[in-house]
C-alpha atoms as a PDB file:
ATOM      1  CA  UNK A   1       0.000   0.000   0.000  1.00  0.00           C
ATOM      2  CA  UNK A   2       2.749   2.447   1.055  1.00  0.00           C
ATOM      3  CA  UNK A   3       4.408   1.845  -2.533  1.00  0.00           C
ATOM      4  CA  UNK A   4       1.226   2.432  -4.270  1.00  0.00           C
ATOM      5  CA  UNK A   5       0.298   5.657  -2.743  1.00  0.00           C
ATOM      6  CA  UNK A   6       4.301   6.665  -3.382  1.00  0.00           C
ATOM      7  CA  UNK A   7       3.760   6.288  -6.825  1.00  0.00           C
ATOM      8  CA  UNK A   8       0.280   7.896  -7.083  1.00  0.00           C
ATOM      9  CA  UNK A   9       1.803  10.815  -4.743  1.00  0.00           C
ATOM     10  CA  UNK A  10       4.348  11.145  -7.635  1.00  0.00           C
ATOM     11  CA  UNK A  11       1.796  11.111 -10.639  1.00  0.00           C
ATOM     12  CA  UNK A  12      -0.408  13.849  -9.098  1.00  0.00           C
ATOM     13  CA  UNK A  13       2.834  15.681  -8.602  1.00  0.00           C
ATOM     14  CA  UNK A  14       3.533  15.753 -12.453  1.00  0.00           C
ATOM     15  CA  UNK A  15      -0.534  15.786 -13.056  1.00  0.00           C
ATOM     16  CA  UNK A  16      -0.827  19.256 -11.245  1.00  0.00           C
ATOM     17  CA  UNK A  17       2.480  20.776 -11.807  1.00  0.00           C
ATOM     18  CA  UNK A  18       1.297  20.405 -15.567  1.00  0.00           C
ATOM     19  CA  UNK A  19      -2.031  22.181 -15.131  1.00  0.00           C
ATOM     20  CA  UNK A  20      -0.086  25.054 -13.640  1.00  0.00           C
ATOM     21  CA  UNK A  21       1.978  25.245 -16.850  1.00  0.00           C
ATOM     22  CA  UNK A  22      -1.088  25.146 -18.775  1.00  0.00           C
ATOM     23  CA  UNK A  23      -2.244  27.983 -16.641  1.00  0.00           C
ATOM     24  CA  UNK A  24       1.098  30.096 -16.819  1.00  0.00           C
ATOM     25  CA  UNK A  25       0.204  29.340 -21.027  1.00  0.00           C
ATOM     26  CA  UNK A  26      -3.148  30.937 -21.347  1.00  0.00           C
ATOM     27  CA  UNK A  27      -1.678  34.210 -19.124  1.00  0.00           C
ATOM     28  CA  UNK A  28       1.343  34.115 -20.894  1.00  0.00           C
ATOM     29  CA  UNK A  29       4.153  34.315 -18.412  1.00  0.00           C
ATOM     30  CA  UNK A  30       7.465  33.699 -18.578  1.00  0.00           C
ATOM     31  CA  UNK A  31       9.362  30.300 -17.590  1.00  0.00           C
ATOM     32  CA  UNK A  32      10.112  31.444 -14.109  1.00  0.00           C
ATOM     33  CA  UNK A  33       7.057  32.151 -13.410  1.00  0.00           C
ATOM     34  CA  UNK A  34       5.519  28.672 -15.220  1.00  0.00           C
ATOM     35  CA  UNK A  35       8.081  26.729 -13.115  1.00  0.00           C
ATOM     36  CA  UNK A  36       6.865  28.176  -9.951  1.00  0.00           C
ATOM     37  CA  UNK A  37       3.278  27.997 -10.933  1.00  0.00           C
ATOM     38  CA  UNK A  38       3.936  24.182 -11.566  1.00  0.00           C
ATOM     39  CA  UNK A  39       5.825  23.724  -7.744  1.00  0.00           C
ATOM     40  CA  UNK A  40       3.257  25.525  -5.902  1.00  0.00           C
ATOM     41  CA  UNK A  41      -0.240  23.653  -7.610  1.00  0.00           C
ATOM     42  CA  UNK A  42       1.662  20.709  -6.802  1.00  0.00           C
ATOM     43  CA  UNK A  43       3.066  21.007  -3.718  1.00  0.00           C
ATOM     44  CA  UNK A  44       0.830  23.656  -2.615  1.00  0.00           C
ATOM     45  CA  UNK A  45      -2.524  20.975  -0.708  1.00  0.00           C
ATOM     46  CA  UNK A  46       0.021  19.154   0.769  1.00  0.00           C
ATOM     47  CA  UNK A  47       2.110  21.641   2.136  1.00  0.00           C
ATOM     48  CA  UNK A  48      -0.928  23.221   3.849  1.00  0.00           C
ATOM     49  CA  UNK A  49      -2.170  19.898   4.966  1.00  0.00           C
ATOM     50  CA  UNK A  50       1.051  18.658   6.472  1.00  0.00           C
ATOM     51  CA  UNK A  51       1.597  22.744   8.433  1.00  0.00           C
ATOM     52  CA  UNK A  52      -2.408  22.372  10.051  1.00  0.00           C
ATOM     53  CA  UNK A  53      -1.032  18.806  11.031  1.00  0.00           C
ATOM     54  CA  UNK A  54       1.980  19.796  12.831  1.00  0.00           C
ATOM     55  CA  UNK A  55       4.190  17.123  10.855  1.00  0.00           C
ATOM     56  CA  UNK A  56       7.002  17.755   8.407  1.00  0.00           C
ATOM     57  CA  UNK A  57       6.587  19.139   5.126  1.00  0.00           C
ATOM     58  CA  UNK A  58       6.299  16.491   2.733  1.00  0.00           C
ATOM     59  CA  UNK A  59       8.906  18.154   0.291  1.00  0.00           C
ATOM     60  CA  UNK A  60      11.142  19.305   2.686  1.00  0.00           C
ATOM     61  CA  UNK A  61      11.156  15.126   3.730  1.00  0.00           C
ATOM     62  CA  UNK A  62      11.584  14.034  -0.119  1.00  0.00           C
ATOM     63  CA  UNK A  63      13.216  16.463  -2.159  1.00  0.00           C
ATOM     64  CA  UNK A  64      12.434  14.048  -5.150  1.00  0.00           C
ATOM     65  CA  UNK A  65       8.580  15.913  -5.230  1.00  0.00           C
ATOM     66  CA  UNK A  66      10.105  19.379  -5.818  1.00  0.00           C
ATOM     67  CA  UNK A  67      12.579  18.550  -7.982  1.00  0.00           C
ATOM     68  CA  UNK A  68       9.667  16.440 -10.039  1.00  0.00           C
ATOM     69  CA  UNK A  69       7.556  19.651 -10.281  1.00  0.00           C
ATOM     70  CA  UNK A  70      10.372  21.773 -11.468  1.00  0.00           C
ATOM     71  CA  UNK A  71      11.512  19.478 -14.155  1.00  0.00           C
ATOM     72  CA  UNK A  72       7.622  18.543 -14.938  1.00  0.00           C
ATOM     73  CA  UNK A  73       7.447  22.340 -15.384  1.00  0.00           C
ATOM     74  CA  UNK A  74      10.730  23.290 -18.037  1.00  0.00           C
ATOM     75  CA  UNK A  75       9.415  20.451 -19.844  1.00  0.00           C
ATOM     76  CA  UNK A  76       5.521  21.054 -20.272  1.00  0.00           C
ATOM     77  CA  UNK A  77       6.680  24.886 -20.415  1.00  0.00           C
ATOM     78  CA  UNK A  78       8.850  23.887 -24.108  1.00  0.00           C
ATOM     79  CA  UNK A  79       5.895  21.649 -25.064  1.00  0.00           C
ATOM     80  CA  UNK A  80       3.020  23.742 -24.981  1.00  0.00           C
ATOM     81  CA  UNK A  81       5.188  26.129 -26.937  1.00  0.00           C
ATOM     82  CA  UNK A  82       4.575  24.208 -29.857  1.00  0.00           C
ATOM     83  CA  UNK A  83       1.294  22.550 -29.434  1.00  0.00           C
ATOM     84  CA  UNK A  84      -2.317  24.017 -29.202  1.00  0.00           C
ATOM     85  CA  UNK A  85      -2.689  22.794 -25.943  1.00  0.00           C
ATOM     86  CA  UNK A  86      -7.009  23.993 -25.609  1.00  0.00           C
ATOM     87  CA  UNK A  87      -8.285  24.573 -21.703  1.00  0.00           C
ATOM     88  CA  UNK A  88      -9.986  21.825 -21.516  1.00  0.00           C
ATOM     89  CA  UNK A  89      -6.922  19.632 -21.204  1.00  0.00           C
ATOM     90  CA  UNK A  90      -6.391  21.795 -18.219  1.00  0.00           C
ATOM     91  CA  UNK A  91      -9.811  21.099 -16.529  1.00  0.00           C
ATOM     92  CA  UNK A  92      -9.238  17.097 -17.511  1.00  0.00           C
ATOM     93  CA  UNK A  93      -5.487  17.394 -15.708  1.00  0.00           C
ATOM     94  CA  UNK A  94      -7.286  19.282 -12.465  1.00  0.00           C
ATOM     95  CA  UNK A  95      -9.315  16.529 -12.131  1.00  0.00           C
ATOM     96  CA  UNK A  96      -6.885  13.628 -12.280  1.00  0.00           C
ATOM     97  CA  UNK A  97      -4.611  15.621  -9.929  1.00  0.00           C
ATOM     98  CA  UNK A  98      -7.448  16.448  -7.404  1.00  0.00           C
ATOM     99  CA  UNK A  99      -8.609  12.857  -7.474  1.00  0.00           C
ATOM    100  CA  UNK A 100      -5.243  11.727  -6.700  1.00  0.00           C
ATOM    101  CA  UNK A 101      -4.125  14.179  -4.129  1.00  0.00           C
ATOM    102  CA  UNK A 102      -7.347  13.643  -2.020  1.00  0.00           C
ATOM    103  CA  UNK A 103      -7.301   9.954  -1.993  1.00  0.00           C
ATOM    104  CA  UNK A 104      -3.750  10.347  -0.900  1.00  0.00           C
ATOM    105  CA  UNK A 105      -4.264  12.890   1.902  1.00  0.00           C
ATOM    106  CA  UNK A 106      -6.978  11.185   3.422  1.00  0.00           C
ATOM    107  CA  UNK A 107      -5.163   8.080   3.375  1.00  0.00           C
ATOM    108  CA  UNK A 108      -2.355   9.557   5.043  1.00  0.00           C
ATOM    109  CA  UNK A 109      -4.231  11.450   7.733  1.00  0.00           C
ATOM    110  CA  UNK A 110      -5.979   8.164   8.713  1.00  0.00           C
ATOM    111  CA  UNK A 111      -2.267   6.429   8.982  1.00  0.00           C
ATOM    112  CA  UNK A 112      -1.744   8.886  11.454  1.00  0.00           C
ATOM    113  CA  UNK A 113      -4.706   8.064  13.764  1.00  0.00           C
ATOM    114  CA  UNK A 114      -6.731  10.680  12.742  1.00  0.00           C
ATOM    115  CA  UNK A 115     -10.338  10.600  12.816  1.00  0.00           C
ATOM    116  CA  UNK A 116     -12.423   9.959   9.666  1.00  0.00           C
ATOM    117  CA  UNK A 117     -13.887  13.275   9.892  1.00  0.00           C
ATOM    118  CA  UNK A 118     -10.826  14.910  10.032  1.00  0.00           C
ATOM    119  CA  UNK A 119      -9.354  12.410   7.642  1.00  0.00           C
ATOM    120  CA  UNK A 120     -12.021  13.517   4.815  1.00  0.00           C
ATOM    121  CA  UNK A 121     -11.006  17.668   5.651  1.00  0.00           C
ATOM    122  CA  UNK A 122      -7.626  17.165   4.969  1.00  0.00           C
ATOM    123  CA  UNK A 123      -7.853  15.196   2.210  1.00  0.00           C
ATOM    124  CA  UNK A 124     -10.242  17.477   0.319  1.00  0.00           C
ATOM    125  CA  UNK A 125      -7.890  20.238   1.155  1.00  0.00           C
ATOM    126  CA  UNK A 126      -5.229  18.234  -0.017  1.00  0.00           C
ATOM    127  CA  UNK A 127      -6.716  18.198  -3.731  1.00  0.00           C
ATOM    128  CA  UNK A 128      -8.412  21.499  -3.755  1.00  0.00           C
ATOM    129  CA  UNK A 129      -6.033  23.935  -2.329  1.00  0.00           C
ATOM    130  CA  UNK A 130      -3.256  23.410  -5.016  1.00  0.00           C
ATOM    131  CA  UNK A 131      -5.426  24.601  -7.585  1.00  0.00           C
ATOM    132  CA  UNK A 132      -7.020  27.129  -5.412  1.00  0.00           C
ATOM    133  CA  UNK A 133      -3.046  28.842  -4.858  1.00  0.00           C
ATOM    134  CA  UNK A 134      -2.859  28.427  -8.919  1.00  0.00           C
ATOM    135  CA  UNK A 135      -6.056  30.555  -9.523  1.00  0.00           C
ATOM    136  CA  UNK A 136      -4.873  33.035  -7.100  1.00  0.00           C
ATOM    137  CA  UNK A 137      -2.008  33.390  -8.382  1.00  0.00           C
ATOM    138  CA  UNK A 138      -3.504  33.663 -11.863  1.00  0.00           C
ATOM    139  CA  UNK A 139      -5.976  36.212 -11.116  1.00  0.00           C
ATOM    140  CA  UNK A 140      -9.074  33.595 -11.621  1.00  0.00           C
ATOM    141  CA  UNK A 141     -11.869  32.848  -9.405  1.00  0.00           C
ATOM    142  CA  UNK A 142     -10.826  29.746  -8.010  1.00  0.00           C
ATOM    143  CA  UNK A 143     -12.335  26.177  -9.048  1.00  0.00           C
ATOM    144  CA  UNK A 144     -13.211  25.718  -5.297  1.00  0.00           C
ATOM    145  CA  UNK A 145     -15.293  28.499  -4.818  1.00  0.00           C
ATOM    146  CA  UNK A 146     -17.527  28.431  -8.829  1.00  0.00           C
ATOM    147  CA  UNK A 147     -20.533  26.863  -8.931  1.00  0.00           C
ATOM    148  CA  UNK A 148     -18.999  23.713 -10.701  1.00  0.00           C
ATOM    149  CA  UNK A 149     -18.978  20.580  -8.932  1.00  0.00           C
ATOM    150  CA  UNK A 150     -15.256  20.447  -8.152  1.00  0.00           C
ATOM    151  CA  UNK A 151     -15.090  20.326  -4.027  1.00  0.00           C
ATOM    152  CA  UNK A 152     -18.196  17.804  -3.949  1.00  0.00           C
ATOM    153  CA  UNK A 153     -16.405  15.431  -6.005  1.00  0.00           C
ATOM    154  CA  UNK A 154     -13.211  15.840  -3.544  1.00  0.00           C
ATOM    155  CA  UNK A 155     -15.411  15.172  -0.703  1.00  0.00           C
ATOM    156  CA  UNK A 156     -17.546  12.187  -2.464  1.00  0.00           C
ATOM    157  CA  UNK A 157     -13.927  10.232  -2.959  1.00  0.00           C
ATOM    158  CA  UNK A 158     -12.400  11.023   0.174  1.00  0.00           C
ATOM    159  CA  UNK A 159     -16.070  10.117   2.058  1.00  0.00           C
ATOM    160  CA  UNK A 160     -15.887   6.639   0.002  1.00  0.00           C
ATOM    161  CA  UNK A 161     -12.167   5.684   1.225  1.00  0.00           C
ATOM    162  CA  UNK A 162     -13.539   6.259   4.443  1.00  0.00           C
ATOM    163  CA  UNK A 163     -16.390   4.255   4.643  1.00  0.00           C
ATOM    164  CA  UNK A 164     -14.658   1.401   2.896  1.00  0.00           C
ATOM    165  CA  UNK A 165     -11.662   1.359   4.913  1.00  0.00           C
ATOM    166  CA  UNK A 166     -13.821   1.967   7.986  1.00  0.00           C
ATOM    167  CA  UNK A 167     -15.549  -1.506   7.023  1.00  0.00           C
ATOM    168  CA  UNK A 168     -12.604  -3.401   6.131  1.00  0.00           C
ATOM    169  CA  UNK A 169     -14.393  -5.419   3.263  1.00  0.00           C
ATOM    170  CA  UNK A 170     -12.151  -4.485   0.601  1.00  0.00           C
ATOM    171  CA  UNK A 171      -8.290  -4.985   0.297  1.00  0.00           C
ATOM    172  CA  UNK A 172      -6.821  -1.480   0.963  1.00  0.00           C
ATOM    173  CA  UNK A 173      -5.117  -0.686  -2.599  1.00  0.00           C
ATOM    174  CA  UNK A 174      -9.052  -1.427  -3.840  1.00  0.00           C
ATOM    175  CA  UNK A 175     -10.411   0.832  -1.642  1.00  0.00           C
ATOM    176  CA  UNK A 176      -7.599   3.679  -2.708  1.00  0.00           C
ATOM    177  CA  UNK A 177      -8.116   2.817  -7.080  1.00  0.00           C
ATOM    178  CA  UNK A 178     -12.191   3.148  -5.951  1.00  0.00           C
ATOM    179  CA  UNK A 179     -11.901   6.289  -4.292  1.00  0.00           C
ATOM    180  CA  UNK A 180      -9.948   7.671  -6.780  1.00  0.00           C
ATOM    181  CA  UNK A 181     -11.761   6.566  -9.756  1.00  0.00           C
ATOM    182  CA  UNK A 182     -15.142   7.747  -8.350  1.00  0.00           C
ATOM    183  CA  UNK A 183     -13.970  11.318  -7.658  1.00  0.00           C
ATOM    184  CA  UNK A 184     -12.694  11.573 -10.650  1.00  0.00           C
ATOM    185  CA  UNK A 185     -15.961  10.369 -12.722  1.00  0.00           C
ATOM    186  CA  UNK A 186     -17.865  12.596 -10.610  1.00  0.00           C
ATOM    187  CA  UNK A 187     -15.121  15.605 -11.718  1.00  0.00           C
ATOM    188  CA  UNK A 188     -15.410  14.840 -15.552  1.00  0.00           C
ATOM    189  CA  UNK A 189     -18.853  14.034 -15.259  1.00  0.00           C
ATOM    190  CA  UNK A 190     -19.574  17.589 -13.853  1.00  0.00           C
ATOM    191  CA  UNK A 191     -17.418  18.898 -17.019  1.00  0.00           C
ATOM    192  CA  UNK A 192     -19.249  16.656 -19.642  1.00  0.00           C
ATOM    193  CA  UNK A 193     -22.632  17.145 -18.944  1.00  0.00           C
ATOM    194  CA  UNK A 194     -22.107  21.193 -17.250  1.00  0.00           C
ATOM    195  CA  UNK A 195     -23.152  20.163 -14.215  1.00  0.00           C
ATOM    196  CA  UNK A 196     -22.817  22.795 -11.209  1.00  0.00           C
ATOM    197  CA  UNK A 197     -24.378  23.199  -7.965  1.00  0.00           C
ATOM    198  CA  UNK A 198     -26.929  25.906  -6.737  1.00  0.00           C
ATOM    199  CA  UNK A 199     -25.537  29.212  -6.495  1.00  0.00           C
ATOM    200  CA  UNK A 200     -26.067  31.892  -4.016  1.00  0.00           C
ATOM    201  CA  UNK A 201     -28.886  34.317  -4.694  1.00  0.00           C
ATOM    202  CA  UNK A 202     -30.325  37.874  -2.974  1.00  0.00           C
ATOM    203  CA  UNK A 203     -33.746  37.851  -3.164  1.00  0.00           C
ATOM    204  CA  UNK A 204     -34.745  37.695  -7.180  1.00  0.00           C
ATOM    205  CA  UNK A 205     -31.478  38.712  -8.325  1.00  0.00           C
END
């Protein structure tokens, strides 16, 4: 279990730090600032996770996830250069990454003897709050807060991996590949069919 969620820690690394290369595109910045884009919507859920947990920074444990990032980033920052790279590709990576990252933070917060409810926080902040620091950064609302069903899918996988770990019925590297597979149908569900949640409203308006 501990190698698989190693691996998939590593492939949302590259999954995110591409998305915020593919944001750095559409504003048009420079590679600096594409290369730091890429290390903080990777890193960026984790790092924030692992500071409200009072345990050591993930990256600054394994420098192998930052230097991923940075290399992920020179190299999608060349390639988009010369392909028409359209942003839907972008929404497509966001939701592999957050499906990743929050079946991987609330797997790790329950290896520390956390409680499920605090388990399924930190693991939804673990997949949201990269992207949230990329559309920041980017001067865009960010995915979290639109009306698109982007949090609710974070919180539908990490609330699965929960329940089926909590029942023990299912071998634990099933329970992780269902959790992540059903956030992210939910995710590109939501982006194939335009599906959003209610919005907030004053009166008529």
């Amino acid at each position: 279990m501990e190698q698989l969620l190693y691996w998939f820690d590593l492939i949302g690394i590259v999954v995110f730090a591409f998305t915020g290369v593919l944001a750095a595109g559409h504003k048009q910045m420079d590679l600096f600032g594409a290369v730091v884009l890429a290390c903080v919507t990777a890193t960026g859920g984790g790092t924030i996770r692992d500071i409200i947990l009072n345990i050591p920074v993930f990256w600054l444990q394994d420098s192998h996830y930052l230097w991923i990032a940075s290399v992920t980033g020179v190299v999608s920052f060349y390639l988009i250069r010369y392909l028409q790279v359209p942003m839907r590709l972008l929404a497509i990576a966001d939701a592999m990454g957050l499906a990743v990252f929050t079946v991987i933070g609330t797997q790790k917060v329950l290896e520390l003897g956390h409680s499920p409810a605090i388990a399924i926080v930190m693991g939804v902040m673990t997949g949201t709050f990269g992207g949230l620091i990329r559309d920041i950064l980017c001067g865009d609302i960010p995915l979290l807060l639109r009306r698109e069903i982007y949090a609710t899918a974070s919180l539908s996988g990490a609330a699965i991996l929960v329940v089926l770990d909590a029942t023990g019925a299912v071998p634990g590297t099933m329970v992780v590949g269902i959790a992540v597979l059903v956030t992210l149908f939910i995710r590109l569900a939501a982006l194939r069919w335009n599906l959003s949640a209610p919005i907030a409203r004053i009166g008529n308006n």
